[in-house]
N, C-alpha and C. Protein backbone atom coordinates (compact mmCIF):
# COMPACT_ATOMS: atom_id res chain seq x y z
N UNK A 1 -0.70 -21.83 -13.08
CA UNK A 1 -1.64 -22.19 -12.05
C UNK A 1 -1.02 -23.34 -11.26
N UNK A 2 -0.94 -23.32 -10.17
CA UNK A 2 0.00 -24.21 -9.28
C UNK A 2 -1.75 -25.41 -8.75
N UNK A 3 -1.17 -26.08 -8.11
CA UNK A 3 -1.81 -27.30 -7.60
C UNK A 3 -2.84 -27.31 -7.06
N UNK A 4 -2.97 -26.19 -5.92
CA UNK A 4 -4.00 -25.96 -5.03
C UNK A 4 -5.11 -25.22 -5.98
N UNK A 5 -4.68 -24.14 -6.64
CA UNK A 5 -5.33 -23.51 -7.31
C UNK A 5 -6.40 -24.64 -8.36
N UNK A 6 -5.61 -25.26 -8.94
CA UNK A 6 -6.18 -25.71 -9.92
C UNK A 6 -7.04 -27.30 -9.34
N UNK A 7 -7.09 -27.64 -8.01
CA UNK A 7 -7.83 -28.38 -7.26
C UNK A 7 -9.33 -27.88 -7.20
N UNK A 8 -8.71 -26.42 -6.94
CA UNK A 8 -10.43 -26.06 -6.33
C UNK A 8 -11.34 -25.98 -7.63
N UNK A 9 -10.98 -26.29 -9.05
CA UNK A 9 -11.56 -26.28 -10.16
C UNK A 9 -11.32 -27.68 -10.68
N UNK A 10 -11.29 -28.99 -10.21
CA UNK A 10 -10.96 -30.03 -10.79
C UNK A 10 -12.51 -30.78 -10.91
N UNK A 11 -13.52 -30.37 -10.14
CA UNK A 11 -14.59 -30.67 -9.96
C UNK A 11 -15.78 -30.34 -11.34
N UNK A 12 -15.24 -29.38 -11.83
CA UNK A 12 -15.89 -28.38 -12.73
C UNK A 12 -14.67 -28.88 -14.18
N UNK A 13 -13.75 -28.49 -13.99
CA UNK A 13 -12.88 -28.78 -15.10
C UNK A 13 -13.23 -29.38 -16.60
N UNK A 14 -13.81 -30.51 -16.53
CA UNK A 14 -14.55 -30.99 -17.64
C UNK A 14 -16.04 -31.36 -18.11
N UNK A 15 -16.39 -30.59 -17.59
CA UNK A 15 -17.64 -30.45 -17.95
C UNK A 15 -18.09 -29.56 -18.92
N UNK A 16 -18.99 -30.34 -19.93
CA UNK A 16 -19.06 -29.47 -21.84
C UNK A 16 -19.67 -28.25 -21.40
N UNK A 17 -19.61 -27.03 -22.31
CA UNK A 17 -20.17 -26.12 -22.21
C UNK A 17 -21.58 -25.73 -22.55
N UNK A 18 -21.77 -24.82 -21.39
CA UNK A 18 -23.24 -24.64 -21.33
C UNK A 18 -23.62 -24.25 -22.80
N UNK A 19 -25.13 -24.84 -23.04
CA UNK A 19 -25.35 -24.66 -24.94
C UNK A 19 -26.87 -24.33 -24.38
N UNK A 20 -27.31 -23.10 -24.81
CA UNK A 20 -29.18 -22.70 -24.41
C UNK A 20 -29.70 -23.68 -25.21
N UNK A 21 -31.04 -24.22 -24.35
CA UNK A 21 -31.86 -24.72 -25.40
C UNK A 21 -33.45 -24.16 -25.28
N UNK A 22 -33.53 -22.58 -25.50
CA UNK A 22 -34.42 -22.50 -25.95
C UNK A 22 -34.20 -21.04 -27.13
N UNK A 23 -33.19 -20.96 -27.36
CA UNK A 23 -32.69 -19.83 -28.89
C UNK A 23 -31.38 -20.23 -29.16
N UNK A 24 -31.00 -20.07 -30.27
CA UNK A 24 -29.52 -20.97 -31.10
C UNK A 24 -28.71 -19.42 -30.81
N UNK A 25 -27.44 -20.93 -30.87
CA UNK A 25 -25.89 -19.08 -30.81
C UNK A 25 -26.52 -18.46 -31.80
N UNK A 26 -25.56 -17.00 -30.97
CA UNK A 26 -25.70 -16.12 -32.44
C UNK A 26 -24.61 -16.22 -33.23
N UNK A 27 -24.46 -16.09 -34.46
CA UNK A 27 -23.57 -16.00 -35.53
C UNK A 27 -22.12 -15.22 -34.95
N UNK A 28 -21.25 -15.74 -35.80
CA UNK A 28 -20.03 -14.54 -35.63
C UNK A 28 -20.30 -13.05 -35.94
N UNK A 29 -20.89 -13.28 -37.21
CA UNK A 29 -21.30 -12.05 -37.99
C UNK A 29 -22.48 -11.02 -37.29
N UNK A 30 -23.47 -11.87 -36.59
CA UNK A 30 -23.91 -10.93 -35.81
C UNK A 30 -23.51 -10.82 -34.45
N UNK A 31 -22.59 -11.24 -33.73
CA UNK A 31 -22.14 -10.91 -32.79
C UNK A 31 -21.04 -9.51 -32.94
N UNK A 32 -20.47 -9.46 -33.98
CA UNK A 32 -19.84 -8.15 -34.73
C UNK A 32 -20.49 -7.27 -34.84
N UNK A 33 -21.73 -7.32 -35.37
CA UNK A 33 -22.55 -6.20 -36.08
C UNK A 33 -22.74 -5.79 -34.69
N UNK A 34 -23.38 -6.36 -33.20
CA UNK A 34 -23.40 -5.53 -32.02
C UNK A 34 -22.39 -4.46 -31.79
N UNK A 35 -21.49 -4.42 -32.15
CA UNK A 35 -20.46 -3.87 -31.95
C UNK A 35 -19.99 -2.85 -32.70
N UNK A 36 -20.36 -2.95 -33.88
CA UNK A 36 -20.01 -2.32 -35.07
C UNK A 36 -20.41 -0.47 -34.76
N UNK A 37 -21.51 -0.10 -33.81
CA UNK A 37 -21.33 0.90 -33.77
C UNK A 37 -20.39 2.19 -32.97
N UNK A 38 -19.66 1.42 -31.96
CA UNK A 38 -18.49 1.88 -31.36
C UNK A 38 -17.32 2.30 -32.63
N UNK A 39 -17.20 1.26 -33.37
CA UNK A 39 -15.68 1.69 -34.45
C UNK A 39 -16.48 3.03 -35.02
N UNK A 40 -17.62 4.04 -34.92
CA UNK A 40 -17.62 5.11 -35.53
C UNK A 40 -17.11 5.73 -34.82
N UNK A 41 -17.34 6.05 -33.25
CA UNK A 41 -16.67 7.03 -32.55
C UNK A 41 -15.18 6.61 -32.49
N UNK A 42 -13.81 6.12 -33.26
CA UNK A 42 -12.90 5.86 -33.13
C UNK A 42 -11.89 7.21 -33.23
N UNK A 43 -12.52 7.91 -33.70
CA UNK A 43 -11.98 9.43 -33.68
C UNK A 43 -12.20 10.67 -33.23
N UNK A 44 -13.32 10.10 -32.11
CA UNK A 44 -14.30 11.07 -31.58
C UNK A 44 -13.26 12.17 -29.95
N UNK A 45 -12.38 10.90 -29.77
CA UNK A 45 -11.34 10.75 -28.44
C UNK A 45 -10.04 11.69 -29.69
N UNK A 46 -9.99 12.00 -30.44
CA UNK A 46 -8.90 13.23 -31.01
C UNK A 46 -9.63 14.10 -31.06
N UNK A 47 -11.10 14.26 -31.58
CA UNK A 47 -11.59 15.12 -32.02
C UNK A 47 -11.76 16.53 -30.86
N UNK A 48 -11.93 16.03 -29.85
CA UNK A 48 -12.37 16.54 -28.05
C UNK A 48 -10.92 17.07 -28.09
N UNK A 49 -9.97 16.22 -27.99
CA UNK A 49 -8.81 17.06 -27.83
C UNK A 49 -7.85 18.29 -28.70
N UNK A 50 -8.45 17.61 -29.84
CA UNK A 50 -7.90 19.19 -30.57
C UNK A 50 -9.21 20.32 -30.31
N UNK A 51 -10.59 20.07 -30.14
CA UNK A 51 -10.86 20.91 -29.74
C UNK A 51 -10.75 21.77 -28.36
N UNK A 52 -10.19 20.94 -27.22
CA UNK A 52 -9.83 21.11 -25.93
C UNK A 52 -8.51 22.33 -26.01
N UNK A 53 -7.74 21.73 -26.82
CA UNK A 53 -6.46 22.29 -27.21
C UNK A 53 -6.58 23.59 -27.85
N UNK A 54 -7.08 23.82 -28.93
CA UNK A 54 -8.03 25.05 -29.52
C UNK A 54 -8.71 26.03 -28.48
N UNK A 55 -9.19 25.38 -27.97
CA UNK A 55 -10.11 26.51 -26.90
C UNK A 55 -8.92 27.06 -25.72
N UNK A 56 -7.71 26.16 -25.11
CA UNK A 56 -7.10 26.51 -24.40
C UNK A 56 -6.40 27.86 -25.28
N UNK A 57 -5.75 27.77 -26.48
CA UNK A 57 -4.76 28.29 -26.74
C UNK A 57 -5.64 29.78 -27.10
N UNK A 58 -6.96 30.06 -27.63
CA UNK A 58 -8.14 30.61 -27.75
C UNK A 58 -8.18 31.56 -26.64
N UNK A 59 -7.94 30.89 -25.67
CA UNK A 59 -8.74 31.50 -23.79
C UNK A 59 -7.27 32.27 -23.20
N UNK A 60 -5.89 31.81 -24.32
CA UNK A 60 -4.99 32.22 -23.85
C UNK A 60 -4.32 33.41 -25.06
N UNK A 61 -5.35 33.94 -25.47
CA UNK A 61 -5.31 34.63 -27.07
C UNK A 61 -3.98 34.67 -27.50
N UNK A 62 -3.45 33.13 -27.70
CA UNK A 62 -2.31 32.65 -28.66
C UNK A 62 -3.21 32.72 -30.46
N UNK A 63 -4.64 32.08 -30.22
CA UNK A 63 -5.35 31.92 -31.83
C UNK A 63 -6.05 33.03 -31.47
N UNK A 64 -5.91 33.57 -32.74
CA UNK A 64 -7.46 34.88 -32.29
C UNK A 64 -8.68 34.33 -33.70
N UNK A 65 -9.72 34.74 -32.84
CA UNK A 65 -10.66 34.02 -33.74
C UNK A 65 -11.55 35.08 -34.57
N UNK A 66 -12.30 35.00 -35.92
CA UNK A 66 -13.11 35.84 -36.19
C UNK A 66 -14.75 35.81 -35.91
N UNK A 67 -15.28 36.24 -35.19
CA UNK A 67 -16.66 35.88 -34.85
C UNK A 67 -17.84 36.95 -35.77
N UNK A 68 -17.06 36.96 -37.05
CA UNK A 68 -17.67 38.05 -38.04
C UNK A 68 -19.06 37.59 -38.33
């Protein structure tokens, strides 16, 4: 950050951080748990593509399927 840049923030620069005062932080632990339900779909982005892949090779009767 060169000189000018860091001028137009010298005003602001040290001043403590904003702290609510009418509900307390939330925890680490529950700031995680918000989150926690994304890491299930972590395999959801392969799953689409081997089925994408499947259906191409399917539509191109490379797999033949049994629909018995």
């Amino acid at each position: 950050m060169n000189n000018s840049e860091l001028s137009k923030y010298q005003e602001i620069i040290n001043h403590p951080h904003y702290e609510p005062k009418h509900h307390t932080r939330m925890s680490k632990e529950m700031r995680a748990a918000q989150f926690a339900p994304y890491a299930a779909l972590s395999g959801h982005a392969n799953a689409i593509r081997r089925t994408a892949k499947f259906a191409a090779l399917r539509s191109k009767r490379i797999i033949e399927t049994n629909n018995d």
